[in-house]
N, C-alpha and C. Protein backbone atom coordinates (compact mmCIF):
# COMPACT_ATOMS: atom_id res chain seq x y z
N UNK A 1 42.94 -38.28 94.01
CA UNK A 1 42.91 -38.00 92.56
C UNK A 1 43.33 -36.56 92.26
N UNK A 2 42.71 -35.55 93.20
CA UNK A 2 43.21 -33.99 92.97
C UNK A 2 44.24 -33.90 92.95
N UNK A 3 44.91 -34.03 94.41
CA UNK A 3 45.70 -34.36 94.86
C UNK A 3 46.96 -34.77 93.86
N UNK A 4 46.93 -36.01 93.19
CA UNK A 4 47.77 -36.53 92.13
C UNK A 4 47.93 -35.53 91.18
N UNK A 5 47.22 -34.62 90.41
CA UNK A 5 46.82 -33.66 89.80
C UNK A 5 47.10 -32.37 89.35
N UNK A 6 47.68 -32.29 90.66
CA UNK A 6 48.07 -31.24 90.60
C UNK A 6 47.26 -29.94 91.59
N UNK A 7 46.11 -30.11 92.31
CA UNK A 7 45.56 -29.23 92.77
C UNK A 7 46.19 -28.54 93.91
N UNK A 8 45.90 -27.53 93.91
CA UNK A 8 46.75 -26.62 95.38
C UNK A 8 45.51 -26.41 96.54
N UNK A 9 44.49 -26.51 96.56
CA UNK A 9 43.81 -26.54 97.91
C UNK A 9 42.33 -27.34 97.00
N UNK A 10 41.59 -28.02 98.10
CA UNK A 10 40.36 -28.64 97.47
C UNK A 10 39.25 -27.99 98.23
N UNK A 11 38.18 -27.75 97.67
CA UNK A 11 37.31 -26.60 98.32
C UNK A 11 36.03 -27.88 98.31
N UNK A 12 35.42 -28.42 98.98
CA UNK A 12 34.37 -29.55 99.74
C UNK A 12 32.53 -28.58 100.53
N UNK A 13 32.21 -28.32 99.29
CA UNK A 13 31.00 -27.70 99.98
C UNK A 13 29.84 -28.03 99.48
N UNK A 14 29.06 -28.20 100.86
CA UNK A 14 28.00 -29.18 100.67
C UNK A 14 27.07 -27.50 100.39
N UNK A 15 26.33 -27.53 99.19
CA UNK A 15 26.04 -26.49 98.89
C UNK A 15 24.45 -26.43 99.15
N UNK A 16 23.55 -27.50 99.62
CA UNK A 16 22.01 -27.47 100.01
C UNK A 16 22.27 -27.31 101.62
N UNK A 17 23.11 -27.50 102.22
CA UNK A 17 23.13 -27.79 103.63
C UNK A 17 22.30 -26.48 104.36
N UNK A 18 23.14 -25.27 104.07
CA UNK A 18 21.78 -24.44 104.61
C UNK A 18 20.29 -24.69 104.77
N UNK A 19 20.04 -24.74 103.54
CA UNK A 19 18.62 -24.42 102.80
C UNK A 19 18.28 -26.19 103.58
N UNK A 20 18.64 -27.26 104.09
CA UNK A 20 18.21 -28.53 104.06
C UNK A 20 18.53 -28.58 105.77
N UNK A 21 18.89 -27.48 106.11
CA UNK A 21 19.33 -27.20 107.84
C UNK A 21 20.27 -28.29 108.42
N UNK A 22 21.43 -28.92 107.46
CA UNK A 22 22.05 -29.91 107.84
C UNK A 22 23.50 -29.27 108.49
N UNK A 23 24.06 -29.97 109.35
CA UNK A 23 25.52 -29.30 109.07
C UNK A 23 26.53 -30.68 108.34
N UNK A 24 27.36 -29.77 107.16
CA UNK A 24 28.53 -30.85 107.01
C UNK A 24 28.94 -31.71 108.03
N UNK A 25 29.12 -32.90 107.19
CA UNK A 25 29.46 -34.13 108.24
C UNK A 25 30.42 -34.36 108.13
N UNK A 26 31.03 -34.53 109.78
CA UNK A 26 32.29 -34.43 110.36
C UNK A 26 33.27 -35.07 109.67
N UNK A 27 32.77 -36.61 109.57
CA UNK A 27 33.17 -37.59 109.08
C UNK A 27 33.88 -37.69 107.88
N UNK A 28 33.08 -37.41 107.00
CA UNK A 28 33.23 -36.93 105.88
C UNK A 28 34.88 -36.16 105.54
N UNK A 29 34.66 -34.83 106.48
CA UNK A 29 36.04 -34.13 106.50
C UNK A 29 37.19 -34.94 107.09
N UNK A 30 36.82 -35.63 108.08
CA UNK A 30 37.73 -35.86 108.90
C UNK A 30 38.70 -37.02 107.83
N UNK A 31 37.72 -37.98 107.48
CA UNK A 31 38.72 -38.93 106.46
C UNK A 31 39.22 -38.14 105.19
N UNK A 32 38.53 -37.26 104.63
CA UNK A 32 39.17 -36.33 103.61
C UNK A 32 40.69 -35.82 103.95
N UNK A 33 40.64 -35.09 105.52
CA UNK A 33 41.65 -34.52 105.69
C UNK A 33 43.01 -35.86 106.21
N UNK A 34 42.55 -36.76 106.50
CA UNK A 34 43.36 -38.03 106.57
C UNK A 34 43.81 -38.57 105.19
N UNK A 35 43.51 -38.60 104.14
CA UNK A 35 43.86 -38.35 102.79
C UNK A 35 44.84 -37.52 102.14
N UNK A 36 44.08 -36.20 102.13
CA UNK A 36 44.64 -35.46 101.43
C UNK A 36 45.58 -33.92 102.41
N UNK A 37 46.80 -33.62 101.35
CA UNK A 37 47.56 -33.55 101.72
C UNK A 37 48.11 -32.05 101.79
N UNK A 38 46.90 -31.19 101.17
CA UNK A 38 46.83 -29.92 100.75
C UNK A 38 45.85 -29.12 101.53
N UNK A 39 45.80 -28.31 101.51
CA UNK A 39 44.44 -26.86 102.12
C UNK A 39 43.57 -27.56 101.47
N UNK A 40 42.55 -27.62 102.84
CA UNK A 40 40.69 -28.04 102.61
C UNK A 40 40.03 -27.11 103.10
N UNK A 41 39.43 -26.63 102.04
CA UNK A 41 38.17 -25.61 102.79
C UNK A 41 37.06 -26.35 102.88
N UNK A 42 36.58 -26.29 103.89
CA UNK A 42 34.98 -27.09 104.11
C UNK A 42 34.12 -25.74 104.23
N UNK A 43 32.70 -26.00 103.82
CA UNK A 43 31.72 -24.83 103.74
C UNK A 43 29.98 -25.69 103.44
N UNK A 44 29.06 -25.17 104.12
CA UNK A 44 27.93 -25.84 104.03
C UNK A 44 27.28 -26.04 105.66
N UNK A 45 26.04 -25.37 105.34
CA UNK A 45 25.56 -25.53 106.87
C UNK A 45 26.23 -25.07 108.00
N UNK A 46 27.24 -24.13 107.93
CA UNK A 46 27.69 -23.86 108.92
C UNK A 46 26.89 -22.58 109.71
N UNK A 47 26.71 -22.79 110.66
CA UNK A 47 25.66 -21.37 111.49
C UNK A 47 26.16 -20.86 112.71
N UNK A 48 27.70 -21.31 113.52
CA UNK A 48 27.77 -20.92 114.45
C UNK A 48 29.36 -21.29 114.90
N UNK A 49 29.92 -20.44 116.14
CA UNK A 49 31.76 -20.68 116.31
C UNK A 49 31.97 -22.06 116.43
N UNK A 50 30.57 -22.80 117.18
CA UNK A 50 30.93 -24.40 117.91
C UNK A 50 31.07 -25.18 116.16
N UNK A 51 30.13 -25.16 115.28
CA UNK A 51 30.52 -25.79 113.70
C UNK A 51 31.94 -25.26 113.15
N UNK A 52 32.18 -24.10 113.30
CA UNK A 52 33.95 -23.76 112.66
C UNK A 52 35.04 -24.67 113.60
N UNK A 53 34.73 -24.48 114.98
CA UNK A 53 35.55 -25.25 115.45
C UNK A 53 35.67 -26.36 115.32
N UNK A 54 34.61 -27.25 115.54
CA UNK A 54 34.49 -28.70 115.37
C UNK A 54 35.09 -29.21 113.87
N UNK A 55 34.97 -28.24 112.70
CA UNK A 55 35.28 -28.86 111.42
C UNK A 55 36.80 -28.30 111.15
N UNK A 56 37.67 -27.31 112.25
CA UNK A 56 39.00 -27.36 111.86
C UNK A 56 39.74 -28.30 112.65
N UNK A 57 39.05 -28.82 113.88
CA UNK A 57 39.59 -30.05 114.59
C UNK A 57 39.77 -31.04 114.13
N UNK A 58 38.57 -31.31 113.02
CA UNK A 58 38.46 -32.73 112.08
C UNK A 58 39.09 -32.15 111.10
N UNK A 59 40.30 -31.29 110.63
CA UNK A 59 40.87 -31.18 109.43
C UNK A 59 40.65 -30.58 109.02
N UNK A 60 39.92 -29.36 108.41
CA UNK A 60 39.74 -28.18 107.67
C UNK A 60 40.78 -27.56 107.71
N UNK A 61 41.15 -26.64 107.00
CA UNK A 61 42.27 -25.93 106.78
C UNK A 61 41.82 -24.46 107.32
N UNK A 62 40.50 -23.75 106.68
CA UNK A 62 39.82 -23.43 105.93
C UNK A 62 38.30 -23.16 106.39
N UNK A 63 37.18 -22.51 106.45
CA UNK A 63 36.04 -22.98 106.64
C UNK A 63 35.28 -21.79 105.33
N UNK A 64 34.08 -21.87 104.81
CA UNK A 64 33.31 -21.28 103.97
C UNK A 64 32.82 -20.94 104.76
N UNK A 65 32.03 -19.44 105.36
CA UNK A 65 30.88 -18.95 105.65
C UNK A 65 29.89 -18.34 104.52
N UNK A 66 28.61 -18.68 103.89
CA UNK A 66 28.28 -17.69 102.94
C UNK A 66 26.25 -17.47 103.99
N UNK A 67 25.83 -18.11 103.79
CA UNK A 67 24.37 -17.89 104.42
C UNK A 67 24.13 -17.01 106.15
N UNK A 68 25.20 -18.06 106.84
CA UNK A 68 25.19 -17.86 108.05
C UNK A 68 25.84 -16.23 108.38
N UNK A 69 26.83 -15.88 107.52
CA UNK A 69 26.80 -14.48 107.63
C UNK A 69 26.22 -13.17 107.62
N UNK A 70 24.94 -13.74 106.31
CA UNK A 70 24.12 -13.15 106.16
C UNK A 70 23.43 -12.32 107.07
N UNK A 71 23.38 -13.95 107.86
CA UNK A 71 22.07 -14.06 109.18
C UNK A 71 22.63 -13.42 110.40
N UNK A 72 23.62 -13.62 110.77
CA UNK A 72 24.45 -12.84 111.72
C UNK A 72 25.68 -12.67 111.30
N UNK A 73 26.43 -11.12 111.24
CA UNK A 73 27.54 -10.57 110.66
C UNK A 73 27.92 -10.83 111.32
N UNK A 74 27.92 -11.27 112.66
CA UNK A 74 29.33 -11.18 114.02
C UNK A 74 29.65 -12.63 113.94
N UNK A 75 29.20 -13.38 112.95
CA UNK A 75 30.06 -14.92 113.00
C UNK A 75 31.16 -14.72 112.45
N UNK A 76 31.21 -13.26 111.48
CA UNK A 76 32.51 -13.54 110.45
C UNK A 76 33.58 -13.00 111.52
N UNK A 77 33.37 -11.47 111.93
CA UNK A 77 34.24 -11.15 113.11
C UNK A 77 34.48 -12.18 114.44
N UNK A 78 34.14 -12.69 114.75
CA UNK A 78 34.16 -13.78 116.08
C UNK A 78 34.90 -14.56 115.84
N UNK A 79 34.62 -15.06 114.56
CA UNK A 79 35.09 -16.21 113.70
C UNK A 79 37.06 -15.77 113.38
N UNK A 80 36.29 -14.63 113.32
CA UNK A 80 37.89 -14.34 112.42
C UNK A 80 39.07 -13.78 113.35
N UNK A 81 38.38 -12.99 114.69
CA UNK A 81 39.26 -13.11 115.97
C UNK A 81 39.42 -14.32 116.30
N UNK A 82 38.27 -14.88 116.75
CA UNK A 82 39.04 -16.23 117.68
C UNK A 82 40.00 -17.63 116.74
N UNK A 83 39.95 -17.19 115.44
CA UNK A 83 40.17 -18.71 114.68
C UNK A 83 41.76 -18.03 114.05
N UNK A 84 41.76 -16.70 113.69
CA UNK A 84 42.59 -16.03 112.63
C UNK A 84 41.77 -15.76 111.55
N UNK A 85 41.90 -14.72 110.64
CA UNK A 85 41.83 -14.84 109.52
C UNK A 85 41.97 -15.18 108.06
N UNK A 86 42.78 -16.09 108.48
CA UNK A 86 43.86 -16.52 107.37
C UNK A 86 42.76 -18.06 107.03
N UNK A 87 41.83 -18.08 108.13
CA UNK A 87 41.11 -19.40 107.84
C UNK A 87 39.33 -19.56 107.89
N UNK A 88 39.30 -17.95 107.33
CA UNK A 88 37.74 -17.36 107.44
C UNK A 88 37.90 -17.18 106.19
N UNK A 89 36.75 -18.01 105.08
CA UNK A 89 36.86 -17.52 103.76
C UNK A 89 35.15 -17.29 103.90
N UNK A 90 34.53 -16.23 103.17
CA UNK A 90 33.40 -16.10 103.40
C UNK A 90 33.10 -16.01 101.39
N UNK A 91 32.02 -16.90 101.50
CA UNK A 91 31.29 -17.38 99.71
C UNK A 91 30.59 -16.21 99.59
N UNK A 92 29.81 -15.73 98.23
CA UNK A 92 29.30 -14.39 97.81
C UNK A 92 29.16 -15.52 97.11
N UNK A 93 27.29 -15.71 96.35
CA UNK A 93 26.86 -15.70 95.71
C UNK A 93 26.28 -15.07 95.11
N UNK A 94 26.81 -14.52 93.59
CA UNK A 94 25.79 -12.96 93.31
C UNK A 94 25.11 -13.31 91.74
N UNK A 95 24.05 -12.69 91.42
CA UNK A 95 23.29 -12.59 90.67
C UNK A 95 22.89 -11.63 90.20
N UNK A 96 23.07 -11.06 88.42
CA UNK A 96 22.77 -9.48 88.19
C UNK A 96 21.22 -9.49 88.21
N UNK A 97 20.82 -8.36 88.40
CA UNK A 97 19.59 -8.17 88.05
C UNK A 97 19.21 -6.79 87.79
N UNK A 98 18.51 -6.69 86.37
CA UNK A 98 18.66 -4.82 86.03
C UNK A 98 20.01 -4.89 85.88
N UNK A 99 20.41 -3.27 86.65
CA UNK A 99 22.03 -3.58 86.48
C UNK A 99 22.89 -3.63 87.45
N UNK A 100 22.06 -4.10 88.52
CA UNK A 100 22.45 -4.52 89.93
C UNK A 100 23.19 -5.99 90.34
N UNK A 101 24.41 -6.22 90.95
CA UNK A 101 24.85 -7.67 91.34
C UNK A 101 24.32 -7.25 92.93
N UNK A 102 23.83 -8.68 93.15
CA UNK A 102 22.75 -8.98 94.43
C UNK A 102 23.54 -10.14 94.81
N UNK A 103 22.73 -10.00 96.16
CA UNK A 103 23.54 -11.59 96.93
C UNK A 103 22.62 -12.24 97.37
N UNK A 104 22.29 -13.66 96.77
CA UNK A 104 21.53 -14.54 97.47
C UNK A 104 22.25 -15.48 98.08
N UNK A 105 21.26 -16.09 98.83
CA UNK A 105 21.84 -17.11 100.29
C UNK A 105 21.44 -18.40 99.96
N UNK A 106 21.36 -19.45 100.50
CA UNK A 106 20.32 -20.55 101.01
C UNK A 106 20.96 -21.36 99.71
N UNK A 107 22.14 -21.59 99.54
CA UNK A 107 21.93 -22.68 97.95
C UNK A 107 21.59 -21.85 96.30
N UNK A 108 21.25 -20.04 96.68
CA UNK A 108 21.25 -19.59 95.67
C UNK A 108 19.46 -19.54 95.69
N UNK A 109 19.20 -19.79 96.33
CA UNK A 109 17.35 -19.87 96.68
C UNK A 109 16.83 -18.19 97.38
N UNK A 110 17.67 -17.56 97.58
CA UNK A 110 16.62 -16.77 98.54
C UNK A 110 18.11 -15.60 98.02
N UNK A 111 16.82 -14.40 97.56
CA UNK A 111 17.07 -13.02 97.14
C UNK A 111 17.49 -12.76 98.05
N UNK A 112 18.63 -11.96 98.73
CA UNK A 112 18.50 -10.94 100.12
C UNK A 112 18.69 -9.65 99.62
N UNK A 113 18.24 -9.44 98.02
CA UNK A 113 18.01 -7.84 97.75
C UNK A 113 19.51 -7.03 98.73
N UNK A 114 20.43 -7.68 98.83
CA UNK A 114 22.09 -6.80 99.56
C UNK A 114 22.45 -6.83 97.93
N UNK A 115 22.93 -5.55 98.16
CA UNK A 115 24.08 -4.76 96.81
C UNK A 115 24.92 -6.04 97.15
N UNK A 116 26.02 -6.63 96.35
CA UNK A 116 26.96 -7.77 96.11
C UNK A 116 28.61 -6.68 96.63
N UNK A 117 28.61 -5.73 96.06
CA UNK A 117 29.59 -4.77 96.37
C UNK A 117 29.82 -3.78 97.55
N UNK A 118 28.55 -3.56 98.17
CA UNK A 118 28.73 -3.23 99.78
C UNK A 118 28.64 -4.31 100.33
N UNK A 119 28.34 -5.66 99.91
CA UNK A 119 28.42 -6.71 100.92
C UNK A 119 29.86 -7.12 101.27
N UNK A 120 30.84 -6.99 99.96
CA UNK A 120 31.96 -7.28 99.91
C UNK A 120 33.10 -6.32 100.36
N UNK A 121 32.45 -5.05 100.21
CA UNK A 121 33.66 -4.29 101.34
C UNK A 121 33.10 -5.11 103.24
N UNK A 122 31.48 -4.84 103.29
CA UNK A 122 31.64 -5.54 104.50
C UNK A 122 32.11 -6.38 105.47
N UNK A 123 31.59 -8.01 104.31
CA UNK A 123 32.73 -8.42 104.96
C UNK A 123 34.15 -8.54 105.12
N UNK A 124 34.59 -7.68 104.14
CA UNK A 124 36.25 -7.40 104.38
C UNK A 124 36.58 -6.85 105.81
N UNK A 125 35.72 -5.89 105.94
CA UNK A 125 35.21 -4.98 106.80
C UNK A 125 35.85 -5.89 108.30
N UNK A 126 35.08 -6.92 108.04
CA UNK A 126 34.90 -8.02 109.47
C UNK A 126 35.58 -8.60 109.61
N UNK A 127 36.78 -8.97 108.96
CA UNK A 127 37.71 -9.68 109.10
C UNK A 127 37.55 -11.37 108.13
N UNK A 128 37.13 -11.02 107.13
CA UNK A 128 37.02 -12.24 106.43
C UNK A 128 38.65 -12.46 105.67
N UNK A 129 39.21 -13.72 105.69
CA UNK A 129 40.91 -13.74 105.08
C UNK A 129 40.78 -13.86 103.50
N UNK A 130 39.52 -14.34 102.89
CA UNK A 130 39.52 -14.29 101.35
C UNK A 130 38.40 -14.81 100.96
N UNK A 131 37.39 -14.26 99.87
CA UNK A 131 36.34 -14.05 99.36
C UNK A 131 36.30 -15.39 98.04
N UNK A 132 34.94 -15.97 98.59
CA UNK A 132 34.90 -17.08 97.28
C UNK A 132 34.01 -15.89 96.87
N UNK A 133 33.87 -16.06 95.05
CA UNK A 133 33.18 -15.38 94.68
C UNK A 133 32.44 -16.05 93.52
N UNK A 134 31.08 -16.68 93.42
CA UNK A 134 30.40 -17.41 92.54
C UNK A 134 29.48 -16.14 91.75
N UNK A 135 29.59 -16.33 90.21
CA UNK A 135 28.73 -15.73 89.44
C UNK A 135 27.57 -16.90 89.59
N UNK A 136 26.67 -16.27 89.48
CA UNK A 136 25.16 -17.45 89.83
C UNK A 136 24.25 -17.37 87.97
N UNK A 137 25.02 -16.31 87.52
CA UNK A 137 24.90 -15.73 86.15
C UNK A 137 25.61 -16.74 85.40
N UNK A 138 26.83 -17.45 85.49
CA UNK A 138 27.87 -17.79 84.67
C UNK A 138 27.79 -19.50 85.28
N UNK A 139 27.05 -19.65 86.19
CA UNK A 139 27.57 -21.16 86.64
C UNK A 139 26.80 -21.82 86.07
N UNK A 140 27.47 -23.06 85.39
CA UNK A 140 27.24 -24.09 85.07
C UNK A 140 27.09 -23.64 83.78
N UNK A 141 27.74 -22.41 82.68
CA UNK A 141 27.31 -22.09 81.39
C UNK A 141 28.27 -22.55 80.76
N UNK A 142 29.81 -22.71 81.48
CA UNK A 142 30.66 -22.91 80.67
C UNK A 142 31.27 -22.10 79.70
N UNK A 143 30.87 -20.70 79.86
CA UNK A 143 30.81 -19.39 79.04
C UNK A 143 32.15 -18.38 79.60
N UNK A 144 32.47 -19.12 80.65
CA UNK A 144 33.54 -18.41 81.65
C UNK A 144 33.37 -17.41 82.52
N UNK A 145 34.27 -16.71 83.20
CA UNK A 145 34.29 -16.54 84.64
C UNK A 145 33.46 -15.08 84.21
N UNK A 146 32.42 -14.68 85.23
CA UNK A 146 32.19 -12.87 84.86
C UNK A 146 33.08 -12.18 85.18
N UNK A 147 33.57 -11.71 84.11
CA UNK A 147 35.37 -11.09 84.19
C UNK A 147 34.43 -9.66 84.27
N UNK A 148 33.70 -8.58 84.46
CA UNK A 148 32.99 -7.20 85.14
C UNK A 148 33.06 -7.93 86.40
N UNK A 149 32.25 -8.82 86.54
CA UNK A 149 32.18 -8.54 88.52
C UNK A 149 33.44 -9.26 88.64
N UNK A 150 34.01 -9.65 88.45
CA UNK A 150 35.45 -9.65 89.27
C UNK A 150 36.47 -8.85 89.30
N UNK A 151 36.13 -8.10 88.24
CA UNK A 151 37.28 -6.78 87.90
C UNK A 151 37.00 -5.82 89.16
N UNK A 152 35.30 -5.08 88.73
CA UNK A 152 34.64 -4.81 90.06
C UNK A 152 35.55 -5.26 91.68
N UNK A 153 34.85 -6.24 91.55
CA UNK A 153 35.22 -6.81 93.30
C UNK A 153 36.94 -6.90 93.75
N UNK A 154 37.77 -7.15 92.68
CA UNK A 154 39.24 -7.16 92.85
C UNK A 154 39.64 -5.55 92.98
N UNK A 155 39.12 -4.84 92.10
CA UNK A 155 39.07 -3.50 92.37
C UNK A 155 39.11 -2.99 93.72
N UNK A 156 37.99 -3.61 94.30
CA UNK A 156 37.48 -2.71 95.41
C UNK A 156 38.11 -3.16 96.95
N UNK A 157 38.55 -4.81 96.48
CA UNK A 157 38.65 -5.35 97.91
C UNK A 157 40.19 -5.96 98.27
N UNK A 158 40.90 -5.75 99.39
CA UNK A 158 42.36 -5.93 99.06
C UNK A 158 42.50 -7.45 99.63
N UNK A 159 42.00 -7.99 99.98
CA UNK A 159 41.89 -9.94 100.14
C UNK A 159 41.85 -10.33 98.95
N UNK A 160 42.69 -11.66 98.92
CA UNK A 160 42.08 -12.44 98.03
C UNK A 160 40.81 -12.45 97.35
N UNK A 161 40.46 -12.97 96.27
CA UNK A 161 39.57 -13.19 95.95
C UNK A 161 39.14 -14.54 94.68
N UNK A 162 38.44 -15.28 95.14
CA UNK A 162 38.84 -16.50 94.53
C UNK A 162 37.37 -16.78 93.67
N UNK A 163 37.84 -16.88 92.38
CA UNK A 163 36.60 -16.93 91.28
C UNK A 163 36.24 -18.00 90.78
N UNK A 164 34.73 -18.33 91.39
CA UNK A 164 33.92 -19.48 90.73
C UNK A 164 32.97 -19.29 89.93
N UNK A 165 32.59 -19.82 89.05
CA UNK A 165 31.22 -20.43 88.29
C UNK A 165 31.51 -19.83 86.78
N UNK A 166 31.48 -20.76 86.13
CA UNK A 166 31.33 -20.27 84.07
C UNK A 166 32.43 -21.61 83.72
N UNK A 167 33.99 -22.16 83.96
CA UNK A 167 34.83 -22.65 83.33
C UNK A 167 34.68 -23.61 82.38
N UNK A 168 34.62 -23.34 81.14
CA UNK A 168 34.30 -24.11 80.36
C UNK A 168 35.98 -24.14 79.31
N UNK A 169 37.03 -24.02 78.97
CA UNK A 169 37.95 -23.95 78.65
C UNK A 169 39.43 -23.44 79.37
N UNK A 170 40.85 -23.80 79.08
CA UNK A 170 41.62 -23.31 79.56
C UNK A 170 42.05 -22.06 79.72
N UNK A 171 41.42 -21.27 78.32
CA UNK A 171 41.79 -20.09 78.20
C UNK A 171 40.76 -19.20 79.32
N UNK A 172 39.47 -19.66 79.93
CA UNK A 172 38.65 -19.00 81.05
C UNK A 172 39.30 -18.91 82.40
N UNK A 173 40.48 -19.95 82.56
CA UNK A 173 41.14 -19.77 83.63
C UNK A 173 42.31 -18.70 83.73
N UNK A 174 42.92 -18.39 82.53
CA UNK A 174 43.95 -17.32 81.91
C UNK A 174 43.31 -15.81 82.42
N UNK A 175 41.96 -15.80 81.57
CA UNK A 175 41.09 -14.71 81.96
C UNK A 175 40.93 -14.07 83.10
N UNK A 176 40.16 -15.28 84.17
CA UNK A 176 39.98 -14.91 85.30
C UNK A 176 41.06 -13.98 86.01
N UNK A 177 42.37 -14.72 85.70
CA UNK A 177 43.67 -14.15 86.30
C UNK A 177 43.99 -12.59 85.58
N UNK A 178 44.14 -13.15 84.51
CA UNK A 178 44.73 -11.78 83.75
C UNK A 178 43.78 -10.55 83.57
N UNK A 179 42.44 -10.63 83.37
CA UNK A 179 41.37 -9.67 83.38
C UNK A 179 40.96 -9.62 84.67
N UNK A 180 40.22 -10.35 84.81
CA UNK A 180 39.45 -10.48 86.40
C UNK A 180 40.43 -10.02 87.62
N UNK A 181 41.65 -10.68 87.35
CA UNK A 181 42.46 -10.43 88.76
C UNK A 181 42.58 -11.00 90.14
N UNK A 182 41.65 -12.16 89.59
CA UNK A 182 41.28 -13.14 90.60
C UNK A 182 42.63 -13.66 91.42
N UNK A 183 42.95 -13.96 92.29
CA UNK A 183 44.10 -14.41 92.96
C UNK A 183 44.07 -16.07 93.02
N UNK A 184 42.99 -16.78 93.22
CA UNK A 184 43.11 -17.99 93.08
C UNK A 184 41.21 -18.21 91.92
N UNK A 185 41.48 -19.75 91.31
CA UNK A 185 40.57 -20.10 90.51
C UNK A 185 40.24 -21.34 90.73
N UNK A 186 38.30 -21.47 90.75
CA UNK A 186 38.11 -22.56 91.50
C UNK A 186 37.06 -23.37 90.65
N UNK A 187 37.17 -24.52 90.22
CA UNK A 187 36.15 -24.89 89.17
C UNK A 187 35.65 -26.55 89.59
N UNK A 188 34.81 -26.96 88.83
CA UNK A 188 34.43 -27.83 89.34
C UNK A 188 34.55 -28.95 87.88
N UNK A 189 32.95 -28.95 87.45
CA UNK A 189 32.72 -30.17 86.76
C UNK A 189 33.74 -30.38 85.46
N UNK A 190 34.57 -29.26 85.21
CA UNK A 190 35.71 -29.86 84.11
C UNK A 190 36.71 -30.73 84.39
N UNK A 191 36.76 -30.18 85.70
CA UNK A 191 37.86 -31.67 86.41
C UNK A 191 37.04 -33.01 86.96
N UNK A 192 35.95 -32.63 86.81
CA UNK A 192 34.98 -34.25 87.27
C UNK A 192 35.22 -34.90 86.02
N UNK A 193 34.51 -34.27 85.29
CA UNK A 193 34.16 -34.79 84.32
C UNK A 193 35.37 -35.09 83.13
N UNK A 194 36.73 -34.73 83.22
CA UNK A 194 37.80 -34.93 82.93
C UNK A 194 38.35 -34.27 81.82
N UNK A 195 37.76 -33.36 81.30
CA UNK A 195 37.57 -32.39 79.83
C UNK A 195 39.30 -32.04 79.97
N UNK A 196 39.53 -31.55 81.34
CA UNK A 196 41.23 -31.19 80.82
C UNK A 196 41.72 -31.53 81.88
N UNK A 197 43.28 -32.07 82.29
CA UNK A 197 43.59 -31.59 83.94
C UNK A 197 43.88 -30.70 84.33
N UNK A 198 43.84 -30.62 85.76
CA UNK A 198 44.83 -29.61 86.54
C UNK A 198 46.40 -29.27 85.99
N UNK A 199 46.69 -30.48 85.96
CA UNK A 199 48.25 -30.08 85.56
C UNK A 199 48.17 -29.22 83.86
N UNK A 200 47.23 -29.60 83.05
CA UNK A 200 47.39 -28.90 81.85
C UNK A 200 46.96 -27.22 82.09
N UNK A 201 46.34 -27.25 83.22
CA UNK A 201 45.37 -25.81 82.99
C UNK A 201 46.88 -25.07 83.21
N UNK A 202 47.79 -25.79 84.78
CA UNK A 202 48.81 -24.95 84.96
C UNK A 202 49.86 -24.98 84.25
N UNK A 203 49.96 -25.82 83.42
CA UNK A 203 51.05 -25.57 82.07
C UNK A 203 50.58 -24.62 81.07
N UNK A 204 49.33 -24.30 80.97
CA UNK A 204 48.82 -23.52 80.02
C UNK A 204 48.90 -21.68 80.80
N UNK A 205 48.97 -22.39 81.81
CA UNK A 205 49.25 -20.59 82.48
C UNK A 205 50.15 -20.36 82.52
N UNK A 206 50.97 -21.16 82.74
CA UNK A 206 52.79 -20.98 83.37
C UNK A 206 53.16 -20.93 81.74
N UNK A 207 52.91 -20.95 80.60
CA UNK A 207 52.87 -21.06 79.50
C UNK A 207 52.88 -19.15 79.00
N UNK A 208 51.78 -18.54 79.68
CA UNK A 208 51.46 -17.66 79.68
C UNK A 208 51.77 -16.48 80.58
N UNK A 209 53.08 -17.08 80.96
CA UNK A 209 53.94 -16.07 81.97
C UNK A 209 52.42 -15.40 83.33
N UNK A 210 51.97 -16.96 83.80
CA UNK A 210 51.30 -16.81 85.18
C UNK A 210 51.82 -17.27 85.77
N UNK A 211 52.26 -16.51 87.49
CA UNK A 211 52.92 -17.85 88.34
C UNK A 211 51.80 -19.05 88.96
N UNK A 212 52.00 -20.21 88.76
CA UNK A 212 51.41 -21.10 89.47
C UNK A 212 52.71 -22.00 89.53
N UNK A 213 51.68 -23.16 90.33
CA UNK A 213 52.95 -24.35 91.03
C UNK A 213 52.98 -25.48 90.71
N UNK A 214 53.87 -26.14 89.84
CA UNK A 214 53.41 -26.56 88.74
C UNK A 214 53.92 -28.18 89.75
């Protein structure tokens, strides 16, 4: 269905798997990537090199690290020597608080009181190839992307950086790009739920003298 759509990579993350100590199932990816025909990032439950490996064998393009990094920084470097970097994307879930962006772990369950902005030179630091970046502030508001912390984080970090949580209109995807600076944009329930397609969002950018691929 993405796929048909127009989408340029599909991002598949089982987002309790930490916090529920599961790892993504193989299976799962493996017929996904027998499907579809584009970059899959898989992410969820992953804690160690033997889970990255096993899920780019079954098809990943791609893997999410966001908890397990937390827990040990040398998965992202290990990860990102032995695999490349080009296929280490590490998630940032951040949350303001006061006037601090923080990073929680676990599904968005557990404070780890880390600055959001030394976490993100860090793991640049380590060899991560491109940064998901979820406002935990903006998701699910439909209010659009937090165009400050992405300005912030594009500012500071020379990877990619790929902006999730708020999309509630076409013009939030314009934003992200043109304010934010986001390099790629990643949304969810507007394309479930069918409010606009893919192909319109990228006629509405390419509309707007953005390159995308239409």
């Amino acid at each position: 269905y993405y796929l048909q759509n127009g989408a340029d990579e599909i991002c598949f993350l089982d987002i309790s798997a930490s916090l529920e100590k599961r790892n993504t199932m193989l299976n799962i990816v493996r017929k996904t990537a027998e499907e579809v025909f584009i970059p899959l990032t898989v992410g969820g439950g992953i804690s160690s090199i033997h889970n990255i490996r096993s899920l780019l064998k079954a098809g990943a393009d791609k893997v999410s690290i966001n908890s397990a990094a937390i827990i040990n920084q040398k998965i992202v470097q290990e990860s990102s020597d032995h695999f490349g970097s080009q296929c280490i994307v590490v998630a940032v879930d951040v949350k303001k608080i006061e006037n601090d962006w923080i990073v929680f772990s676990h599904g968005g369950t557990i404070n780890t009181n880390i600055n959001a902005l030394k976490w993100l030179e860090k793991v640049q630091e380590l060899g991560a190839g491109e940064i998901l970046l979820t406002s935990m502030d903006k998701d699910g508001t439909k209010s659009g992307f937090d165009i400050e912390l992405l300005k912030v984080a594009t500012n500071i970090l020379q990877i990619p950086v790929i902006a999730s949580g708020g999309v509630g209109t076409k013009e939030h995807f314009f934003e992200g790009v043109f304010e934010g600076g986001a390099s790629a944009l990643l949304a969810a329930s507007v394309f479930h739920f069918n409010e606009f397609s893919i192909k319109e969002v990228k006629q509405f950018l390419s509309n707007k003298n953005i390159k995308v691929r239409l």
